[in-house]
Protein backbone atom coordinates (compact mmCIF):
# COMPACT_ATOMS: atom_id res chain seq x y z
CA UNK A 1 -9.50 -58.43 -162.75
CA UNK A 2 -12.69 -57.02 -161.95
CA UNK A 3 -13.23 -53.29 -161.02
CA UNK A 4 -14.73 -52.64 -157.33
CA UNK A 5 -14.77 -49.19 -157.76
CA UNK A 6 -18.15 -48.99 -159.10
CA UNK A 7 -19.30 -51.17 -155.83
CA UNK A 8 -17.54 -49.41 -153.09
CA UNK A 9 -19.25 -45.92 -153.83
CA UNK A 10 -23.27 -47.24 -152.98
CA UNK A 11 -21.48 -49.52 -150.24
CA UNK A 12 -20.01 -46.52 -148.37
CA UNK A 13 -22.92 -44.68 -149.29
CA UNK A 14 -25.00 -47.24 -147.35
CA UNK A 15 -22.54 -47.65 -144.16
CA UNK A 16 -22.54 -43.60 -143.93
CA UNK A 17 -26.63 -43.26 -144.19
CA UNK A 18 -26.49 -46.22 -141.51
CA UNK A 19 -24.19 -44.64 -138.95
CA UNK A 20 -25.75 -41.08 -139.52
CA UNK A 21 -29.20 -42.82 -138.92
CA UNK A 22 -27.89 -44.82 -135.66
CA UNK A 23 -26.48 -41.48 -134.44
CA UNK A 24 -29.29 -39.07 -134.72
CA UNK A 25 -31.43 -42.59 -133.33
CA UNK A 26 -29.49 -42.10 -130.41
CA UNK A 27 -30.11 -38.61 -129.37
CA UNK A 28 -33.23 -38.31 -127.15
CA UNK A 29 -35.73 -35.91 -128.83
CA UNK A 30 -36.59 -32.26 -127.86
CA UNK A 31 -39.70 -32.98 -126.55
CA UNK A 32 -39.29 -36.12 -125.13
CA UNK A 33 -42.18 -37.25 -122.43
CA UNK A 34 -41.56 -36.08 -118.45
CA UNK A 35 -42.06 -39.52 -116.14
CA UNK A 36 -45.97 -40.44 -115.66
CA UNK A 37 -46.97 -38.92 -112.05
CA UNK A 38 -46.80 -42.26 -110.16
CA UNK A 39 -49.84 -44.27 -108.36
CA UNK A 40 -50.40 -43.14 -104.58
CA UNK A 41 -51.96 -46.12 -102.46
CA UNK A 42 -53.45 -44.85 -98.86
CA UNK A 43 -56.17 -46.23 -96.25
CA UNK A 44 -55.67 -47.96 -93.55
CA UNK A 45 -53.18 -50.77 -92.06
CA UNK A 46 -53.53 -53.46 -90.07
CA UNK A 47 -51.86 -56.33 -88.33
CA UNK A 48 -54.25 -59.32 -86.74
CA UNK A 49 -56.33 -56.64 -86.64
CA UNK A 50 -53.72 -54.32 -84.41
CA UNK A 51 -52.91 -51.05 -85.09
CA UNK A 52 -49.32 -50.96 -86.98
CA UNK A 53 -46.79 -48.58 -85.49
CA UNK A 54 -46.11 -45.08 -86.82
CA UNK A 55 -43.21 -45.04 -89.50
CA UNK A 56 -44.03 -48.91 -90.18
CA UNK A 57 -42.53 -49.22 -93.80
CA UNK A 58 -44.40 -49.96 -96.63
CA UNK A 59 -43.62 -51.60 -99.81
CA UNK A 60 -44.81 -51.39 -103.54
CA UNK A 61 -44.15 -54.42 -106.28
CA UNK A 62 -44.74 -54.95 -109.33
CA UNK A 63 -43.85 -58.38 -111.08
CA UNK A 64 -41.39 -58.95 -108.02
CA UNK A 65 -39.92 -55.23 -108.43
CA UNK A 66 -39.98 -52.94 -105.54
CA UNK A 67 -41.07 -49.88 -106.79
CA UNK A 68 -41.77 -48.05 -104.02
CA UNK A 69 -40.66 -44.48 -105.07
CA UNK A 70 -37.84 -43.03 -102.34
CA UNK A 71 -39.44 -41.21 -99.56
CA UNK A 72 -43.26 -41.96 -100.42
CA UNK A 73 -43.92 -44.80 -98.33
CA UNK A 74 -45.03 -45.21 -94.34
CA UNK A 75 -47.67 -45.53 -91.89
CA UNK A 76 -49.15 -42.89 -89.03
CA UNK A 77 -51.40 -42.45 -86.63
CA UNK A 78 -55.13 -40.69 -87.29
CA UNK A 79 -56.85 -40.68 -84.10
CA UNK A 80 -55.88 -44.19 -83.02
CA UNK A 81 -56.17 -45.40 -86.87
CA UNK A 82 -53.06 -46.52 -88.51
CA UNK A 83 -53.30 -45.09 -91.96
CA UNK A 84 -50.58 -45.71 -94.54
CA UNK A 85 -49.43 -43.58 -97.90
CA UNK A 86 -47.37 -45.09 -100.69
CA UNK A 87 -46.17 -44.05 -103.83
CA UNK A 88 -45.79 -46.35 -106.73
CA UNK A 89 -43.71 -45.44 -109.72
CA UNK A 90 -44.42 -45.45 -113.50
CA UNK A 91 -42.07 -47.31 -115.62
CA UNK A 92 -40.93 -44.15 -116.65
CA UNK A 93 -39.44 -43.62 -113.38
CA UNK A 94 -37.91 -47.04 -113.33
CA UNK A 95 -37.88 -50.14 -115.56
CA UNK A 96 -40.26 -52.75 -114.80
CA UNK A 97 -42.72 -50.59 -112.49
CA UNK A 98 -46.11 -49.51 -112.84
CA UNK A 99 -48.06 -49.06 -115.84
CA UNK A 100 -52.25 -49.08 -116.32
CA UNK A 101 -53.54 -52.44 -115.24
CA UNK A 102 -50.23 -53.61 -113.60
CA UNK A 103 -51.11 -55.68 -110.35
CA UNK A 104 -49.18 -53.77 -107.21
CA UNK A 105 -48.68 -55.83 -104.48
CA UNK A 106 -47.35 -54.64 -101.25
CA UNK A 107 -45.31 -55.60 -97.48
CA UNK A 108 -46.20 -54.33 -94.07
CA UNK A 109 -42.60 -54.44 -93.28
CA UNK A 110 -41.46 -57.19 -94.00
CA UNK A 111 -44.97 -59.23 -94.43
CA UNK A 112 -46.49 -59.69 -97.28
CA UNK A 113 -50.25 -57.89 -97.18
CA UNK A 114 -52.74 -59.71 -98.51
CA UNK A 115 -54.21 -57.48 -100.61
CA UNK A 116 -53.05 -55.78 -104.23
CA UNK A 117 -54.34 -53.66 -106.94
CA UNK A 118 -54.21 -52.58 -110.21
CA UNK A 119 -51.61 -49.58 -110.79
CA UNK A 120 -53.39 -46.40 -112.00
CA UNK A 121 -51.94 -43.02 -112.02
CA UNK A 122 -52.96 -40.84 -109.16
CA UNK A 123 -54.66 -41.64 -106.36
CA UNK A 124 -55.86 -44.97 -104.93
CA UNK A 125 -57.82 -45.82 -101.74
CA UNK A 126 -56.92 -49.38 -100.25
CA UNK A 127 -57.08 -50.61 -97.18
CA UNK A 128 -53.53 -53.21 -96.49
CA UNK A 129 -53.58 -55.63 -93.41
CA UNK A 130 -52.23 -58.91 -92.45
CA UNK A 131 -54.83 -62.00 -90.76
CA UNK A 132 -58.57 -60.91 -90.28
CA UNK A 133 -59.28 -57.18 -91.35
CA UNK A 134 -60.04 -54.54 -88.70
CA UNK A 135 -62.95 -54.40 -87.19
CA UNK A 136 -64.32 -51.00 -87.83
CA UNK A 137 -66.54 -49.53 -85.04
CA UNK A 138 -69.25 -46.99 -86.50
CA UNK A 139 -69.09 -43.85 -84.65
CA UNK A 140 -71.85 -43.39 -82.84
CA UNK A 141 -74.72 -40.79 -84.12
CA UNK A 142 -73.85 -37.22 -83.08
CA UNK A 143 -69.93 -37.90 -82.13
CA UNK A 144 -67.41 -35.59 -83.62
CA UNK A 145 -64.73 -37.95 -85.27
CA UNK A 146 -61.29 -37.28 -87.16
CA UNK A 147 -60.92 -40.30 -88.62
CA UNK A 148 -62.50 -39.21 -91.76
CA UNK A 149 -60.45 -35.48 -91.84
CA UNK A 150 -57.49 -36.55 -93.43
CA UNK A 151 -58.82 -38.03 -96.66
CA UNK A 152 -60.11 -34.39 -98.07
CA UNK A 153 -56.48 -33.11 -96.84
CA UNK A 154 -54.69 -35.95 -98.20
CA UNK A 155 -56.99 -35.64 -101.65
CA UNK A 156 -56.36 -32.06 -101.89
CA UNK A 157 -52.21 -32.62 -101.71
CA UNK A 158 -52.01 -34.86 -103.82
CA UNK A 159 -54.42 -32.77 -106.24
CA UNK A 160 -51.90 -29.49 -105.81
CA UNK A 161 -48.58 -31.82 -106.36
CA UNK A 162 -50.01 -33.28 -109.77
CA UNK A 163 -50.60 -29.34 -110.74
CA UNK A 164 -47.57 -28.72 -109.80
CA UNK A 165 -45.64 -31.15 -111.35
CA UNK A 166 -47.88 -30.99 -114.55
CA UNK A 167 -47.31 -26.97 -114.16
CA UNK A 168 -43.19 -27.93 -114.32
CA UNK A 169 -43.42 -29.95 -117.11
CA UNK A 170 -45.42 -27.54 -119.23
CA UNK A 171 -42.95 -24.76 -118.21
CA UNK A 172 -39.79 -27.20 -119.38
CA UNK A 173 -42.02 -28.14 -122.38
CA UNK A 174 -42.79 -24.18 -123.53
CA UNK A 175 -38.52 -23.55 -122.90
CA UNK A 176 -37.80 -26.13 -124.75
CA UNK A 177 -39.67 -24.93 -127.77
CA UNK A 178 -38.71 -21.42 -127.63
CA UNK A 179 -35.42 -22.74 -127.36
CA UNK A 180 -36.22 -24.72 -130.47
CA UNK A 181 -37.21 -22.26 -132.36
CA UNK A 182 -36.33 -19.13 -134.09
CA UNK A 183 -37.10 -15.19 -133.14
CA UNK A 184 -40.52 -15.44 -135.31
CA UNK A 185 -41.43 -18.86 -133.74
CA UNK A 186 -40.33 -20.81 -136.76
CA UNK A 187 -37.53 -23.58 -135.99
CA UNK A 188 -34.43 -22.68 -136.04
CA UNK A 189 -32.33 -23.91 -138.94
CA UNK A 190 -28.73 -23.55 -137.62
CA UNK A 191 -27.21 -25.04 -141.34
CA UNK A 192 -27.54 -22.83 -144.37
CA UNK A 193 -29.16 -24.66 -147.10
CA UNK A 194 -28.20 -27.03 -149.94
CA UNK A 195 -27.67 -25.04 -153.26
């Protein structure tokens, strides 16, 4: 009869590094990325050329997935323009949502627009409508107009939420570490060694 003795030792050897490597595999590491800051799509909205009516929804896809993120989508009025504000999410946020280059289309609705773009983080200027675009009427020299007021307000908003969410992240990021890491800054090493 043959001895297996010899054989079992490296074989459980083997399983054991296996399952100790699929465990630690599992556990999501310390400093593991915060979600990408998702794309924000504004301008203005049309329907044959009408004005669409404030709280209109409007929807974000990407390869057939709405990723419209909850809350960051509609339409309003700026001095008789319907404007509209979406945000898109980053894969991060969701499976199968934006990432740079992805093609966002979007809905007026529940009509398709006929326009898309490519999904970049931050801010994105595009003007959605359905049939002929608007016709946009010049103001004339002199006039005082607000249609143009709301992009430096809108710009500066979403300027002061990326700080602040970049601003959370770093302060999660910097516990983290000092969590991470012993009284003199060096990680902690909670097992005493191998003699």
């Amino acid at each position: 009869m043959r001895n297996l003795s010899n054989t079992r030792t490296p074989i459980a050897a083997a399983l054991l590094a296996g399952a100790v490597v699929a465990a630690f595999s599992a556990i999501p590491p310390a400093f593991a990325q915060p979600p990408q800051i998702p794309a924000t799509f504004f301008g203005r909205v049309s329907i044959e050329g009408a004005p669409v009516p404030p709280g209109t929804q409007i929807r974000a896809f990407v390869d057939g997935t709405d990723c419209t993120q909850p809350g960051g989508s509609g339409t309003f009025d700026d001095a008789g323009v319907s404007r509209y504000l979406v945000d898109v999410m980053h894969e991060t946020q969701s499976p199968g949502c934006g990432r740079t280059g992805a093609m966002v289309a979007f809905k007026i609705g529940d009509q398709p627009a006929g326009q898309s773009a490519p999904w970049n983080s931050g801010p994105v200027v595009l003007d959605l409508f359905i049939g002929p675009p608007p016709r946009i009427e010049p103001p004339a020299p002199g006039a005082e107009t607000a249609n143009g007021d709301w992009i430096p307000r809108l710009l500066l908003e979403i300027i002061v939420g990326v700080l602040a969410v970049g601003a959370a992240g770093a302060v999660i990021l910097f516990r983290k570490a000092r969590e991470n890491s012993g009284p003199s800054g060096s990680p902690r090493n909670p097992e005493p060694p191998l003699s």
